[in-house]
PDB file of N, CA and C in Angstrom:
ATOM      1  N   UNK A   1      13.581  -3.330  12.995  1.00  0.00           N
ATOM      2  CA  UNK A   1      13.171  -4.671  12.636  1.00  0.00           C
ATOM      3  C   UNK A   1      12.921  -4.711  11.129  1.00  0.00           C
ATOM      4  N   UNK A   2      13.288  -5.796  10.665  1.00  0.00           N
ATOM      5  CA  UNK A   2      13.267  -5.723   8.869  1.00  0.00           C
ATOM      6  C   UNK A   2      11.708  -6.649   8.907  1.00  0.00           C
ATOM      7  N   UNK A   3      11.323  -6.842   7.598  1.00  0.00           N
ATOM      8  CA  UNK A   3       9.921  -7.905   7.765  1.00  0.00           C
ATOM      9  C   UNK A   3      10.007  -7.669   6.015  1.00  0.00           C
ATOM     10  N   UNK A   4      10.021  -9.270   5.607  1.00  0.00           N
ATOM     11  CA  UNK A   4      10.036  -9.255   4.107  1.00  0.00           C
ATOM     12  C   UNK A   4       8.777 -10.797   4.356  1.00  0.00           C
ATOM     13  N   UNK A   5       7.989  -9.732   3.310  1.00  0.00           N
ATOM     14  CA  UNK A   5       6.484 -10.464   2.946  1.00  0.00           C
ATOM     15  C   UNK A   5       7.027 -11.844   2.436  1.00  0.00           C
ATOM     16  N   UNK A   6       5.532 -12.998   2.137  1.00  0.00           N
ATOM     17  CA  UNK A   6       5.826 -14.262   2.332  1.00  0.00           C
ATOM     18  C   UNK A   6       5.031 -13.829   0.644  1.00  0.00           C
ATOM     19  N   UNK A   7       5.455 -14.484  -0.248  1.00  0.00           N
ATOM     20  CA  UNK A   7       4.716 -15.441  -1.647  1.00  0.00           C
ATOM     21  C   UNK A   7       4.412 -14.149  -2.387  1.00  0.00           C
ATOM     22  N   UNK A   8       2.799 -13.713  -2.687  1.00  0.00           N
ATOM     23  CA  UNK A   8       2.541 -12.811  -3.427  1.00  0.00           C
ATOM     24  C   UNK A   8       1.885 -11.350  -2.779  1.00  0.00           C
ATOM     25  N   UNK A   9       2.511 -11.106  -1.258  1.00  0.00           N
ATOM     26  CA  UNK A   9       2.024 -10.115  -0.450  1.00  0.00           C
ATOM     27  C   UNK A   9       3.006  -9.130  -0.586  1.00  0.00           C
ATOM     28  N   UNK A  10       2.574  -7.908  -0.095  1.00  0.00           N
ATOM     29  CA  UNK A  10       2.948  -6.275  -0.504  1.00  0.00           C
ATOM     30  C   UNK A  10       2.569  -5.623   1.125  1.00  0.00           C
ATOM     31  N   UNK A  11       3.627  -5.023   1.170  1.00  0.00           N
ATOM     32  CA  UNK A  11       3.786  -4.126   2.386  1.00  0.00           C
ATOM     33  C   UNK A  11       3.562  -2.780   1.665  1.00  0.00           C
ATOM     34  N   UNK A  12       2.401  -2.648   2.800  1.00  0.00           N
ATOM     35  CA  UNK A  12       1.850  -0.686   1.823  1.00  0.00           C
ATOM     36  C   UNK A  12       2.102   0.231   3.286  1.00  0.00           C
ATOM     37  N   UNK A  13       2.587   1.661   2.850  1.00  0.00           N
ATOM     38  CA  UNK A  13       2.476   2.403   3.980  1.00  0.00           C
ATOM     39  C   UNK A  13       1.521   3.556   3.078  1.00  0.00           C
ATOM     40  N   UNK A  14       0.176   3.882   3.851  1.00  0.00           N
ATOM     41  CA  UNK A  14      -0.781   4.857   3.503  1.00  0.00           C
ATOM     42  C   UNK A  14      -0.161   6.133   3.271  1.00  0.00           C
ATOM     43  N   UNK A  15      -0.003   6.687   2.087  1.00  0.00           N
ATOM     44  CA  UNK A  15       0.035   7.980   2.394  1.00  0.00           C
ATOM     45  C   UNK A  15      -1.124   9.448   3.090  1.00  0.00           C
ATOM     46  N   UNK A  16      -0.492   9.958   3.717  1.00  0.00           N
ATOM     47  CA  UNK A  16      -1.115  11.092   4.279  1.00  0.00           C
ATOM     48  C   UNK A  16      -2.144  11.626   3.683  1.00  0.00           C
ATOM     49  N   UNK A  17      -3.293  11.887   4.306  1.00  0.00           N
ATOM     50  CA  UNK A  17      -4.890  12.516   4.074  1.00  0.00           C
ATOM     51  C   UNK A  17      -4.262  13.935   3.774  1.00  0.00           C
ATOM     52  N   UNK A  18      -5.160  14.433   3.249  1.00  0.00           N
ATOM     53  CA  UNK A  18      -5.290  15.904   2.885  1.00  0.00           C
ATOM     54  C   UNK A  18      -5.883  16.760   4.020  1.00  0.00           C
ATOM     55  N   UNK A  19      -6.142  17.369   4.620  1.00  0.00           N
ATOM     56  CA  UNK A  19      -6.288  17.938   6.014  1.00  0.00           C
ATOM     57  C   UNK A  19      -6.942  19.016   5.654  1.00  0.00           C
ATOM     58  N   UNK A  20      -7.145  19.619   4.535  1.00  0.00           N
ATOM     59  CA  UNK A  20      -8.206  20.982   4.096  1.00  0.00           C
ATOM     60  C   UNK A  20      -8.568  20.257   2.507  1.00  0.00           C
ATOM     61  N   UNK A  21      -9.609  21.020   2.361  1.00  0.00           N
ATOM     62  CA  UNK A  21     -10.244  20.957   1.121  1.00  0.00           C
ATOM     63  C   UNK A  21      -9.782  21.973   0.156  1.00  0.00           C
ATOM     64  N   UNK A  22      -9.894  21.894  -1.037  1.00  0.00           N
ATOM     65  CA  UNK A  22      -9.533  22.752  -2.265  1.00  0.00           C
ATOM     66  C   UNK A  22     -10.342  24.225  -1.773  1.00  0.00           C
ATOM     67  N   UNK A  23     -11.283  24.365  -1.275  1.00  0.00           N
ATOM     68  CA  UNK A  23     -11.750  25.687  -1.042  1.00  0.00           C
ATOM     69  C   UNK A  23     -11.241  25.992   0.709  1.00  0.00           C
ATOM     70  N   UNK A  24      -9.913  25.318   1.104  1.00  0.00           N
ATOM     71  CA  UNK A  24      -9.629  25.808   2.600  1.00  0.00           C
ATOM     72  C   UNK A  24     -10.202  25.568   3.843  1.00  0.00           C
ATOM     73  N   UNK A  25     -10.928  24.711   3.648  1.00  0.00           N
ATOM     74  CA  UNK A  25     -11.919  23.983   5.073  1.00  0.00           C
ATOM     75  C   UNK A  25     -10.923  22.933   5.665  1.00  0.00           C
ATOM     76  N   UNK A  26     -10.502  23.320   6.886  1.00  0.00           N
ATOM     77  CA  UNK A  26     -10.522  22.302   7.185  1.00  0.00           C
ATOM     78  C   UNK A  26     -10.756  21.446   7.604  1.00  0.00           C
ATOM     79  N   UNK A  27     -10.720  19.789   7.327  1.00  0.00           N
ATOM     80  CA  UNK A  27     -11.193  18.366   7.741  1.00  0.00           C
ATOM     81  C   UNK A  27     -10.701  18.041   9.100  1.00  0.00           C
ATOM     82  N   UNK A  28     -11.434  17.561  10.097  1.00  0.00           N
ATOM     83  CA  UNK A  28     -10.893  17.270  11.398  1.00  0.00           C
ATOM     84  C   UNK A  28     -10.585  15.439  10.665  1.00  0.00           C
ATOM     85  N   UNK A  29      -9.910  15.448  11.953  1.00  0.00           N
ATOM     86  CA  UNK A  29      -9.092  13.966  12.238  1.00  0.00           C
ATOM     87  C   UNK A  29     -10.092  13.071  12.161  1.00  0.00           C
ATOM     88  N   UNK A  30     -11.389  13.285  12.974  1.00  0.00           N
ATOM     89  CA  UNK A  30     -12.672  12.289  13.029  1.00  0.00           C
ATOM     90  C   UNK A  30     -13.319  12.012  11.716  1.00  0.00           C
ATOM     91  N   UNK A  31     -13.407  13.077  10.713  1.00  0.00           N
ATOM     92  CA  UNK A  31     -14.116  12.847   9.621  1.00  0.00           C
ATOM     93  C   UNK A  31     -13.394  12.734   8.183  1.00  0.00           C
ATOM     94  N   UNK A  32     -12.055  12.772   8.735  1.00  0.00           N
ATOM     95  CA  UNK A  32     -11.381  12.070   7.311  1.00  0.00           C
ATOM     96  C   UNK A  32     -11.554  10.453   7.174  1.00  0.00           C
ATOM     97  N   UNK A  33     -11.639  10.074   5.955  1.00  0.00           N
ATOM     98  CA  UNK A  33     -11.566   8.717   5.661  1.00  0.00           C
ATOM     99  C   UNK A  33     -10.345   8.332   5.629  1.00  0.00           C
ATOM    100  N   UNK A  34      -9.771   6.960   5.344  1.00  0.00           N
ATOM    101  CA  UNK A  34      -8.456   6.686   5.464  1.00  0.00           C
ATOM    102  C   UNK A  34      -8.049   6.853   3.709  1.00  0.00           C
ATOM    103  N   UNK A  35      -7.310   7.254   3.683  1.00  0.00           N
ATOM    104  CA  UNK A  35      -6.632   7.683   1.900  1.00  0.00           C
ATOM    105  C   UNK A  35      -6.479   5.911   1.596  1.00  0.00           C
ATOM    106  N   UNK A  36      -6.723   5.986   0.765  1.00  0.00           N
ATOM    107  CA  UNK A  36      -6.786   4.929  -0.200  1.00  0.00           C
ATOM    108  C   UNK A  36      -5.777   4.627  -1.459  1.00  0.00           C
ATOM    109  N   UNK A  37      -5.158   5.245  -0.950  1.00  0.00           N
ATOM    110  CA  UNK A  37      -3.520   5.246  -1.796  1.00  0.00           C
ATOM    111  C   UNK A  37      -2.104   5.368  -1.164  1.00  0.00           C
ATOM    112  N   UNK A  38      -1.096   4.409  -1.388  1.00  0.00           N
ATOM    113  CA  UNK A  38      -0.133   4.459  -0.584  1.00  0.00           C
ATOM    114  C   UNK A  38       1.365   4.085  -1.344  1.00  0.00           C
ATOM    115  N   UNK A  39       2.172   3.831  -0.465  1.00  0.00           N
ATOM    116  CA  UNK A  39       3.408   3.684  -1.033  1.00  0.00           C
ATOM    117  C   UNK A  39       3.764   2.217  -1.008  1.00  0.00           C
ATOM    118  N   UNK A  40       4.179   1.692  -1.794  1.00  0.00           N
ATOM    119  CA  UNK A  40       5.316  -0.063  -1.373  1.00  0.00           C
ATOM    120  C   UNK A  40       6.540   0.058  -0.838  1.00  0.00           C
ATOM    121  N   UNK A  41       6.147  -0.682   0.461  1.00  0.00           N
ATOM    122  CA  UNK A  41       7.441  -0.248   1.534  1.00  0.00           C
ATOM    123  C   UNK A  41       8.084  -2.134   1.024  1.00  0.00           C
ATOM    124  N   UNK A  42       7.660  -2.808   0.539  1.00  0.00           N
ATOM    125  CA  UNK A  42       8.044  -4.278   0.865  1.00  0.00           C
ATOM    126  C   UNK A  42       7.379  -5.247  -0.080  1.00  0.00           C
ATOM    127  N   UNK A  43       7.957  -6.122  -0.787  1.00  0.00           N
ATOM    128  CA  UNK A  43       7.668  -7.346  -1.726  1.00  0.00           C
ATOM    129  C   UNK A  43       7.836  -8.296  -1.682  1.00  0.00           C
ATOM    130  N   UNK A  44       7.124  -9.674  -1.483  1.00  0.00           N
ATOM    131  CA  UNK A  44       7.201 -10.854  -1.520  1.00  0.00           C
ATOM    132  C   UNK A  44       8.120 -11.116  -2.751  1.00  0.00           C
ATOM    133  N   UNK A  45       8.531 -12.792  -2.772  1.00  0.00           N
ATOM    134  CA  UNK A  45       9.126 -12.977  -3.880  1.00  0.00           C
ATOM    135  C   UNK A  45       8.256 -13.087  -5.361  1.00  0.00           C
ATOM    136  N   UNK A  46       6.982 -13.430  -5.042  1.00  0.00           N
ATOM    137  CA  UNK A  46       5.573 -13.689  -6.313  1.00  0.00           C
ATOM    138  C   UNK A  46       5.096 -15.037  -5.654  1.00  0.00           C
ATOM    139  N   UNK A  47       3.993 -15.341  -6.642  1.00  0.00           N
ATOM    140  CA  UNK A  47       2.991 -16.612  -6.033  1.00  0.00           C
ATOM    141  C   UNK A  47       3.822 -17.874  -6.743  1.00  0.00           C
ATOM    142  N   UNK A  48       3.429 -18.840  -6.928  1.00  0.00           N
ATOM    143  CA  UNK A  48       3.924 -19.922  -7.869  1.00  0.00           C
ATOM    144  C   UNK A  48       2.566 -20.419  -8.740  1.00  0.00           C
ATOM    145  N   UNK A  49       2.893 -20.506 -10.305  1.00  0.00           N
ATOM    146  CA  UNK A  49       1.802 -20.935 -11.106  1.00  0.00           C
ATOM    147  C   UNK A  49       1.589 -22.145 -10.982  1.00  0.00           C
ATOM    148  N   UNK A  50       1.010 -23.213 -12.093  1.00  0.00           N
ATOM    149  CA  UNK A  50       0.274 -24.389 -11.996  1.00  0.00           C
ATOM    150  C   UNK A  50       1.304 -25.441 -12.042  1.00  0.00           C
ATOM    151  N   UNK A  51       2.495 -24.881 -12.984  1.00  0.00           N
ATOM    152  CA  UNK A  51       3.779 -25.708 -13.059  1.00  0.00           C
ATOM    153  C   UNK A  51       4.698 -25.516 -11.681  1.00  0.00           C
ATOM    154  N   UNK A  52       4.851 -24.683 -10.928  1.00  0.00           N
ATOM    155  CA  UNK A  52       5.371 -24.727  -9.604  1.00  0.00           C
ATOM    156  C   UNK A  52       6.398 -23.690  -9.847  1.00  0.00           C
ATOM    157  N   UNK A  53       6.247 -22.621 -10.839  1.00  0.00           N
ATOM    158  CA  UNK A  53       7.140 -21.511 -11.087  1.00  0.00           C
ATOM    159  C   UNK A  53       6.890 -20.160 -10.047  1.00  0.00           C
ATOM    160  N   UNK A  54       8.168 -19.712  -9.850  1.00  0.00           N
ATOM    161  CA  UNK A  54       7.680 -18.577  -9.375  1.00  0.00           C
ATOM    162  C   UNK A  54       6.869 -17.415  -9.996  1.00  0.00           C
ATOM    163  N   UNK A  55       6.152 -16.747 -10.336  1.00  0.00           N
ATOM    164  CA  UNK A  55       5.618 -15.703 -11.085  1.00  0.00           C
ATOM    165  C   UNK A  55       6.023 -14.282 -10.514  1.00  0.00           C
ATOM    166  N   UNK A  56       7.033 -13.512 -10.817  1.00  0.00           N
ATOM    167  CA  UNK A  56       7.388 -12.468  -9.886  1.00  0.00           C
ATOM    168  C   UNK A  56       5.919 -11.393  -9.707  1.00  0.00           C
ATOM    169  N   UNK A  57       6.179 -10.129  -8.979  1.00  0.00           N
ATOM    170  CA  UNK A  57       5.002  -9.666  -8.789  1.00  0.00           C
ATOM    171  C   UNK A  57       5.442  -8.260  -9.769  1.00  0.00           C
ATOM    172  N   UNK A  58       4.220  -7.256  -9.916  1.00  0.00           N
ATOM    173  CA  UNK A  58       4.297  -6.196 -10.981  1.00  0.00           C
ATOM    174  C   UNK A  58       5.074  -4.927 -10.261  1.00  0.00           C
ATOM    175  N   UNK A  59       4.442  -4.918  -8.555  1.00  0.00           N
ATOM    176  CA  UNK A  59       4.663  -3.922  -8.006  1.00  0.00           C
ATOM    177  C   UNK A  59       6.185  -4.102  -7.798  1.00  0.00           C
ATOM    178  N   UNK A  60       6.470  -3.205  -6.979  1.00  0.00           N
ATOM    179  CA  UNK A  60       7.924  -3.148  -6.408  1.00  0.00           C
ATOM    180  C   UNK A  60       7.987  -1.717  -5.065  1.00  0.00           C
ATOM    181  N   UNK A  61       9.233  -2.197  -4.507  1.00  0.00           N
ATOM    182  CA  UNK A  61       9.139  -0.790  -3.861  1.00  0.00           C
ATOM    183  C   UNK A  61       9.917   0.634  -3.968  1.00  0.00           C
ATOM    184  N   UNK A  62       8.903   0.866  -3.253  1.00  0.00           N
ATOM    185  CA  UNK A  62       8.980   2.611  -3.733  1.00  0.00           C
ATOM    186  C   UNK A  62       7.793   2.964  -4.433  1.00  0.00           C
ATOM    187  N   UNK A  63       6.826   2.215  -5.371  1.00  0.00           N
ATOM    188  CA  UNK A  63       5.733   2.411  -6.053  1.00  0.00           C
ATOM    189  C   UNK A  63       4.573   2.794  -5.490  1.00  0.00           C
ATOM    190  N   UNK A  64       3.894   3.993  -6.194  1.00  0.00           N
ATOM    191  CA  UNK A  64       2.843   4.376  -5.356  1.00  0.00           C
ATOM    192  C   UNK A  64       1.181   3.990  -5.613  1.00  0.00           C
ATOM    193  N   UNK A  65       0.333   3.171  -4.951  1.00  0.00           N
ATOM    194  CA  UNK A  65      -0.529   2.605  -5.448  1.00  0.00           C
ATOM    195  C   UNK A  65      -1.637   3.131  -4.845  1.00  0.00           C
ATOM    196  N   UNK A  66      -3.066   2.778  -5.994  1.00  0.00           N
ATOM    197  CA  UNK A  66      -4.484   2.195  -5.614  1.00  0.00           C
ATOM    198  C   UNK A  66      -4.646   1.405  -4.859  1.00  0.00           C
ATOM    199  N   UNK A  67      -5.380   1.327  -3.445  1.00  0.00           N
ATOM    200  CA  UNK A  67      -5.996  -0.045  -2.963  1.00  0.00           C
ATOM    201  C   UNK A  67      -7.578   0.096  -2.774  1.00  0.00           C
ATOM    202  N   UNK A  68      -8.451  -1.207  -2.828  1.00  0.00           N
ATOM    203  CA  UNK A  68      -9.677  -1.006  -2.151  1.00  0.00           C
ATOM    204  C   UNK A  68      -9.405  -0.663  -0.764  1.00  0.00           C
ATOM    205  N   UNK A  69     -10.814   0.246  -0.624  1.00  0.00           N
ATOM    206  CA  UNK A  69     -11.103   0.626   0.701  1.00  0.00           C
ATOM    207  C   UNK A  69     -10.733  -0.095   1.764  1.00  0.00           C
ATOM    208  N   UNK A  70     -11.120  -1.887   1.543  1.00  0.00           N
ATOM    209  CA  UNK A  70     -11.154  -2.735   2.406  1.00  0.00           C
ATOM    210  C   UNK A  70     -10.065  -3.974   2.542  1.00  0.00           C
ATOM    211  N   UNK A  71      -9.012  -3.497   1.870  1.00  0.00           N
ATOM    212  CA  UNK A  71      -7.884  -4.087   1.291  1.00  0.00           C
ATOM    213  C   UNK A  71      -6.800  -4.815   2.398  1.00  0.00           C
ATOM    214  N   UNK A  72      -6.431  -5.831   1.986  1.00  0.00           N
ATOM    215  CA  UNK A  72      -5.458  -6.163   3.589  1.00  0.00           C
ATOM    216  C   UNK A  72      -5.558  -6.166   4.631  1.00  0.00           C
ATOM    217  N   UNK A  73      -4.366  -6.470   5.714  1.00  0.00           N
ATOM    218  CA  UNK A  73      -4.366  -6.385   6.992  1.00  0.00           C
ATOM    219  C   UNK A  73      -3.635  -5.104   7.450  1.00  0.00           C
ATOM    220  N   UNK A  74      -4.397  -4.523   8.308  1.00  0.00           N
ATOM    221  CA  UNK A  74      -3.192  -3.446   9.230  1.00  0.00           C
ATOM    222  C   UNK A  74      -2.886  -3.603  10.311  1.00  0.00           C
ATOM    223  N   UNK A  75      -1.558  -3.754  10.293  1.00  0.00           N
ATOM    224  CA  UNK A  75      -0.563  -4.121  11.246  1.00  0.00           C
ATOM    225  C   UNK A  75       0.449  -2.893  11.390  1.00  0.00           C
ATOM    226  N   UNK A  76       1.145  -2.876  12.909  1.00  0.00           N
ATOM    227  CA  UNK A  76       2.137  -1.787  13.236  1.00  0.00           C
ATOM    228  C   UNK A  76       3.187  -2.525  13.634  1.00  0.00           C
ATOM    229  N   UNK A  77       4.471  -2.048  12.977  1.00  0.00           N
ATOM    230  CA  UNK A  77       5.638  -2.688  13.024  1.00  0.00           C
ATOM    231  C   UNK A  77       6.629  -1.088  13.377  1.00  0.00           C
ATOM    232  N   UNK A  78       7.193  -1.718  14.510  1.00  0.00           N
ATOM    233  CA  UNK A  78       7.840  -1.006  14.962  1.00  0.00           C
ATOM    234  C   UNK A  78       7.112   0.642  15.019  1.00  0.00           C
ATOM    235  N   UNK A  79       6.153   0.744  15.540  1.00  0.00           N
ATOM    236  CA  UNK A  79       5.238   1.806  15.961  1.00  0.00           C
ATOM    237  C   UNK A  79       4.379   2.687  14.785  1.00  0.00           C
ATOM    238  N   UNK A  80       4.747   1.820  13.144  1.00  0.00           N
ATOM    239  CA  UNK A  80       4.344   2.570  12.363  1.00  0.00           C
ATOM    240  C   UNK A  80       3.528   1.624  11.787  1.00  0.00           C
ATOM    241  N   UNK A  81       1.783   2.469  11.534  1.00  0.00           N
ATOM    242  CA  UNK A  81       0.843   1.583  10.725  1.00  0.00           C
ATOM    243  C   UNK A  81       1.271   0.963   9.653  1.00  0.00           C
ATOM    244  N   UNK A  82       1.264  -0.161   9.331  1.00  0.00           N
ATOM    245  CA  UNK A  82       1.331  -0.442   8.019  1.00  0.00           C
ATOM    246  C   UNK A  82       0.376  -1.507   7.383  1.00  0.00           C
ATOM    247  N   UNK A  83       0.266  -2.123   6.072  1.00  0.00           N
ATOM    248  CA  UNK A  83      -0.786  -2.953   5.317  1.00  0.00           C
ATOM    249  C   UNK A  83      -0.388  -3.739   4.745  1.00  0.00           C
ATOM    250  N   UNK A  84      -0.739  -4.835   5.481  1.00  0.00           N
ATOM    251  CA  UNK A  84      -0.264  -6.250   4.042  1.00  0.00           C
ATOM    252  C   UNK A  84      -1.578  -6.867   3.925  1.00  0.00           C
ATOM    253  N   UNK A  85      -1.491  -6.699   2.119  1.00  0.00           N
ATOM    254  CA  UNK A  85      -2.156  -7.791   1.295  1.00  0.00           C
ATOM    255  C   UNK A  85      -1.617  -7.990  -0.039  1.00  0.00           C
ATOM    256  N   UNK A  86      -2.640  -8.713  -0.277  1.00  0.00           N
ATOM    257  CA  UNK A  86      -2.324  -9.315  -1.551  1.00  0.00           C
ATOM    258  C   UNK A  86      -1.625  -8.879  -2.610  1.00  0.00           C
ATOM    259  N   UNK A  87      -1.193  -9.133  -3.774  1.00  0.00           N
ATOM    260  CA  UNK A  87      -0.829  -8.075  -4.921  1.00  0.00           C
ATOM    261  C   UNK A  87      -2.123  -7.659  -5.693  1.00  0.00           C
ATOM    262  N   UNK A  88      -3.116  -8.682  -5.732  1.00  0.00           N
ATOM    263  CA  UNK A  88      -4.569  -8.791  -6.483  1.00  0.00           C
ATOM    264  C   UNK A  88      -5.283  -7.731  -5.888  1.00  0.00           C
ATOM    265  N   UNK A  89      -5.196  -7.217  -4.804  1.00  0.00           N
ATOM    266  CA  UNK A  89      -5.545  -6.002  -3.907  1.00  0.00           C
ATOM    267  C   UNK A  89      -5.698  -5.033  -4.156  1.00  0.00           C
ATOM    268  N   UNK A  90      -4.442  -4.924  -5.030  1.00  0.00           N
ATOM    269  CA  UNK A  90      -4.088  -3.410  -5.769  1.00  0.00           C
ATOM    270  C   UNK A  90      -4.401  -3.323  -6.927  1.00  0.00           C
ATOM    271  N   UNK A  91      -5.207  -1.797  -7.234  1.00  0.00           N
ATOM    272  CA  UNK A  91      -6.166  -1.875  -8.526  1.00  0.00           C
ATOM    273  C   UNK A  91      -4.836  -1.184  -9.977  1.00  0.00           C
ATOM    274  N   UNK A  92      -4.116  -0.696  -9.063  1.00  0.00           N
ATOM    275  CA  UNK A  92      -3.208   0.220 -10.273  1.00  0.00           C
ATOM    276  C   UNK A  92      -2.276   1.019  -9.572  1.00  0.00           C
ATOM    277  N   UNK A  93      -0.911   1.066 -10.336  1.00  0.00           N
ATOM    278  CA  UNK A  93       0.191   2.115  -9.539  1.00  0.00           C
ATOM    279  C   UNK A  93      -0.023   3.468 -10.360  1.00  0.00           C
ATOM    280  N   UNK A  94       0.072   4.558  -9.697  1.00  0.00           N
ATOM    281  CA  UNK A  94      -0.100   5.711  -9.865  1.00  0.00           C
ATOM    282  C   UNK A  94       1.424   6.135 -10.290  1.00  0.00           C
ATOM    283  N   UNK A  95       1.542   6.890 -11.491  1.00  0.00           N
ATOM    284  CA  UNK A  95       2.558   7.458 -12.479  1.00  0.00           C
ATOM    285  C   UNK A  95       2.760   8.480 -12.623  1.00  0.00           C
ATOM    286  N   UNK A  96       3.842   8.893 -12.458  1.00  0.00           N
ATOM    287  CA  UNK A  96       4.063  10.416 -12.707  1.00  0.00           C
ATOM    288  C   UNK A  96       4.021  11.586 -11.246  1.00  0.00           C
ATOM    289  N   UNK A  97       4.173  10.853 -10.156  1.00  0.00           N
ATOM    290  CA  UNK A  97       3.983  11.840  -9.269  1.00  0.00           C
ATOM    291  C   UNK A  97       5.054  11.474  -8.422  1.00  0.00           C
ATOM    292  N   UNK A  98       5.163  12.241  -7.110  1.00  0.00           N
ATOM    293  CA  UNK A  98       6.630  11.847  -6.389  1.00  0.00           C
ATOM    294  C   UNK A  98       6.445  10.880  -5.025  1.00  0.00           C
ATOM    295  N   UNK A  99       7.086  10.116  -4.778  1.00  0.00           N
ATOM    296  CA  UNK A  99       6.312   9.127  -3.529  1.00  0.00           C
ATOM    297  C   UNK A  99       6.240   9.715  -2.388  1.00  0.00           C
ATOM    298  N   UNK A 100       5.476   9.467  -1.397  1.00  0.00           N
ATOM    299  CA  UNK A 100       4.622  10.107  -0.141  1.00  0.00           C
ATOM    300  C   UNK A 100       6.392   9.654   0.788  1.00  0.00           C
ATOM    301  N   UNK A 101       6.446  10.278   1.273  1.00  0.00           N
ATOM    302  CA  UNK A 101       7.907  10.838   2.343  1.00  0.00           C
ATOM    303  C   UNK A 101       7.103  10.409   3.967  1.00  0.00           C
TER     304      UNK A 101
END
């Protein structure tokens, strides 16, 4: 199933928790938090400004981002979690690293 966001919304897929700590402990499933950084699977076209323009959006996909904790909706499409919100949602794309697979 394809699904292309409406106006100025962003399809995020979470990337994967870390499962041990830097000193080798490992974190069970119950007491990880949800990672707070993910990938752009999907882009609206942008919002429209005061004149009735489109304003495209910054992100794009493939980009790997910041979100608040409490950011968007999660929804599962076709059996896989995923997150739509806003573009305003997202605090910053992360540079220089390789996107979550």
């Amino acid at each position: 199933m394809k699904f292309r966001p409406l106006h100025d919304r962003v399809v995020v897929r979470r990337v994967t928790a870390e499962e041990k700590t830097r000193g080798g402990i490992i974190i069970p499933d119950t007491a990880q938090e949800k990672p707070m950084e993910g990938e752009v699977i999907a882009v609206g076209p942008g919002a429209r400004n005061e004149t009735g323009e489109i304003v495209a959006l910054d992100v794009k996909a493939g980009d790997r981002i910041l979100f608040g904790k409490w950011s968007g909706t999660e929804v599962k499409l076709d059996g896989e979690e995923l997150i739509i919100m806003k573009e305003s949602d997202i605090m910053g794309i992360v540079e220089g690293q390789p996107s979550a697979k």
